[in-house]
C-alpha atoms as a PDB file:
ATOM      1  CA  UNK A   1       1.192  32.397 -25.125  1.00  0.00           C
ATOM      2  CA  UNK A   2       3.242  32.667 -21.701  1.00  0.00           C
ATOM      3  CA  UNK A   3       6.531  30.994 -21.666  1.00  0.00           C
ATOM      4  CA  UNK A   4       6.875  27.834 -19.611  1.00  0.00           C
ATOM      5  CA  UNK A   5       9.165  28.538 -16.467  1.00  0.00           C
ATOM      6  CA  UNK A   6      11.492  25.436 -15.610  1.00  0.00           C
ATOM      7  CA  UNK A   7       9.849  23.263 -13.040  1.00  0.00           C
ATOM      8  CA  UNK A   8      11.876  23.962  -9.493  1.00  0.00           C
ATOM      9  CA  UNK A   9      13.812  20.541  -8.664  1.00  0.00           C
ATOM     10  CA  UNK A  10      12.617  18.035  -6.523  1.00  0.00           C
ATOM     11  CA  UNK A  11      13.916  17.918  -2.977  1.00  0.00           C
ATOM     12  CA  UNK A  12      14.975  14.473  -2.779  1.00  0.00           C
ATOM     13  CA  UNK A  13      17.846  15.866  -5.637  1.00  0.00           C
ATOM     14  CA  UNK A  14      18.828  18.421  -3.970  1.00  0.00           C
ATOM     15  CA  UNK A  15      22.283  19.500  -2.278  1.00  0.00           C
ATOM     16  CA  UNK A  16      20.387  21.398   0.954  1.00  0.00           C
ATOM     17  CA  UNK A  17      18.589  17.942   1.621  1.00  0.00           C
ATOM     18  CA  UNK A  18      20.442  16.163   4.589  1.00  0.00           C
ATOM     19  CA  UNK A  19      20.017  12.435   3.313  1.00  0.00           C
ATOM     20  CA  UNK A  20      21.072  10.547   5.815  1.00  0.00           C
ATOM     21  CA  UNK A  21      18.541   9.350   8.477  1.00  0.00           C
ATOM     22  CA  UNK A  22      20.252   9.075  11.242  1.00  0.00           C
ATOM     23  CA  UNK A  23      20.881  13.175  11.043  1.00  0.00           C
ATOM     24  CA  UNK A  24      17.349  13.807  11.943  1.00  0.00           C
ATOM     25  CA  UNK A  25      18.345  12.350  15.395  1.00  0.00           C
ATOM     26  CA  UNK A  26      21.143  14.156  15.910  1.00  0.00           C
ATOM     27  CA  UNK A  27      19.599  17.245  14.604  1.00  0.00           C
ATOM     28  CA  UNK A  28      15.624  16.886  16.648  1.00  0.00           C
ATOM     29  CA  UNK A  29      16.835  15.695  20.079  1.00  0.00           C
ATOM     30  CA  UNK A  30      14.385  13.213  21.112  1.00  0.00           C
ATOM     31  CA  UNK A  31      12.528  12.664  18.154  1.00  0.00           C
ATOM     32  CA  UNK A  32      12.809   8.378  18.434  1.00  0.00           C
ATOM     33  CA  UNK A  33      11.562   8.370  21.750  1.00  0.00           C
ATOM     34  CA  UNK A  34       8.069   9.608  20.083  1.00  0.00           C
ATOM     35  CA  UNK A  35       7.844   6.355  18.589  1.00  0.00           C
ATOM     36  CA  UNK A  36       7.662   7.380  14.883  1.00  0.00           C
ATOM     37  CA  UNK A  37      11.069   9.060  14.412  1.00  0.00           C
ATOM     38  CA  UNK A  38      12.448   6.002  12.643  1.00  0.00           C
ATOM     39  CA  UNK A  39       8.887   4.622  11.181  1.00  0.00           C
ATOM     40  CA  UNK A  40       6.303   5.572   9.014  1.00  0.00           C
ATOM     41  CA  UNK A  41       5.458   9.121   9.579  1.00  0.00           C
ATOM     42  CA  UNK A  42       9.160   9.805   8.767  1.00  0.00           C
ATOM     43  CA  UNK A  43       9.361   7.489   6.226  1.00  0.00           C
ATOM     44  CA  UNK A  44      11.665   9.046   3.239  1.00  0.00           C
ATOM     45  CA  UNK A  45      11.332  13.279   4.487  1.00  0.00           C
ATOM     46  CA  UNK A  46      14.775  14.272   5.345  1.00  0.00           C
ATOM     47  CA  UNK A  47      15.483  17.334   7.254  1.00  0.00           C
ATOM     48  CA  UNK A  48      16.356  20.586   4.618  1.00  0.00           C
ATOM     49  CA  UNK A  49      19.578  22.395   6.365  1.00  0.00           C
ATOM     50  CA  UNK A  50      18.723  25.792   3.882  1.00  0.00           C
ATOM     51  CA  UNK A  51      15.032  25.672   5.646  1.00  0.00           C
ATOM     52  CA  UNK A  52      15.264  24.116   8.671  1.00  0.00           C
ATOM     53  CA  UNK A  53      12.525  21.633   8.245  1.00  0.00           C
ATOM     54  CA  UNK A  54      11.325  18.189   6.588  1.00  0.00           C
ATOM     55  CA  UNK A  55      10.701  17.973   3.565  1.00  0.00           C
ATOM     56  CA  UNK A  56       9.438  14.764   1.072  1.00  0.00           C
ATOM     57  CA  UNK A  57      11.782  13.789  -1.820  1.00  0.00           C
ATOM     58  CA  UNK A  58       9.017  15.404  -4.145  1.00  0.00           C
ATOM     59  CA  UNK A  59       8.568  18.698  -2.573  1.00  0.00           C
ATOM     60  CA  UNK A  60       9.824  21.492  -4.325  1.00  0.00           C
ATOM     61  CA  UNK A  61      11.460  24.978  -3.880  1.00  0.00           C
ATOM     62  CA  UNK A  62      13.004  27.768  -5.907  1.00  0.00           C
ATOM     63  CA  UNK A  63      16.236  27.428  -3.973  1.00  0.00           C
ATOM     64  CA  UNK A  64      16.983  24.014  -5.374  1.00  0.00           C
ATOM     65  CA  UNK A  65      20.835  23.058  -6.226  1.00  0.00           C
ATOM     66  CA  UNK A  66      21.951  20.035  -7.510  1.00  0.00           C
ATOM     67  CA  UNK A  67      23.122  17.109  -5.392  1.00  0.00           C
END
């Protein structure tokens, strides 16, 4: 039998996640004025600062760290 490797931590726990909202403004110049920056295709991804892109609260990487 193999081992069972930790599951990698979920994204919406983790310390690279940039949870506030109003960052992915600031950080994607002119994403509101495409009409869904603040609506449902955003809905809860955040940007990830270690990957430089959005992520879901339940994606998952090996580079997780703790909130």
């Amino acid at each position: 039998m193999r081992p069972v490797e930790p599951a990698p931590g979920r994204c919406g726990d983790c310390a690279h996640r940039s949870a506030n909202r109003a960052d992915l403004e600031a950080l994607i110049p002119g994403l509101a004025s495409l009409g869904s920056g603040f609506g449902a295709s955003v809905a809860e991804s955040r940007l990830c600062m270690l990957h430089d892109r959005l992520v879901s609260p339940n994606d998952a990487c090996g580079r997780f760290s703790r909130a």
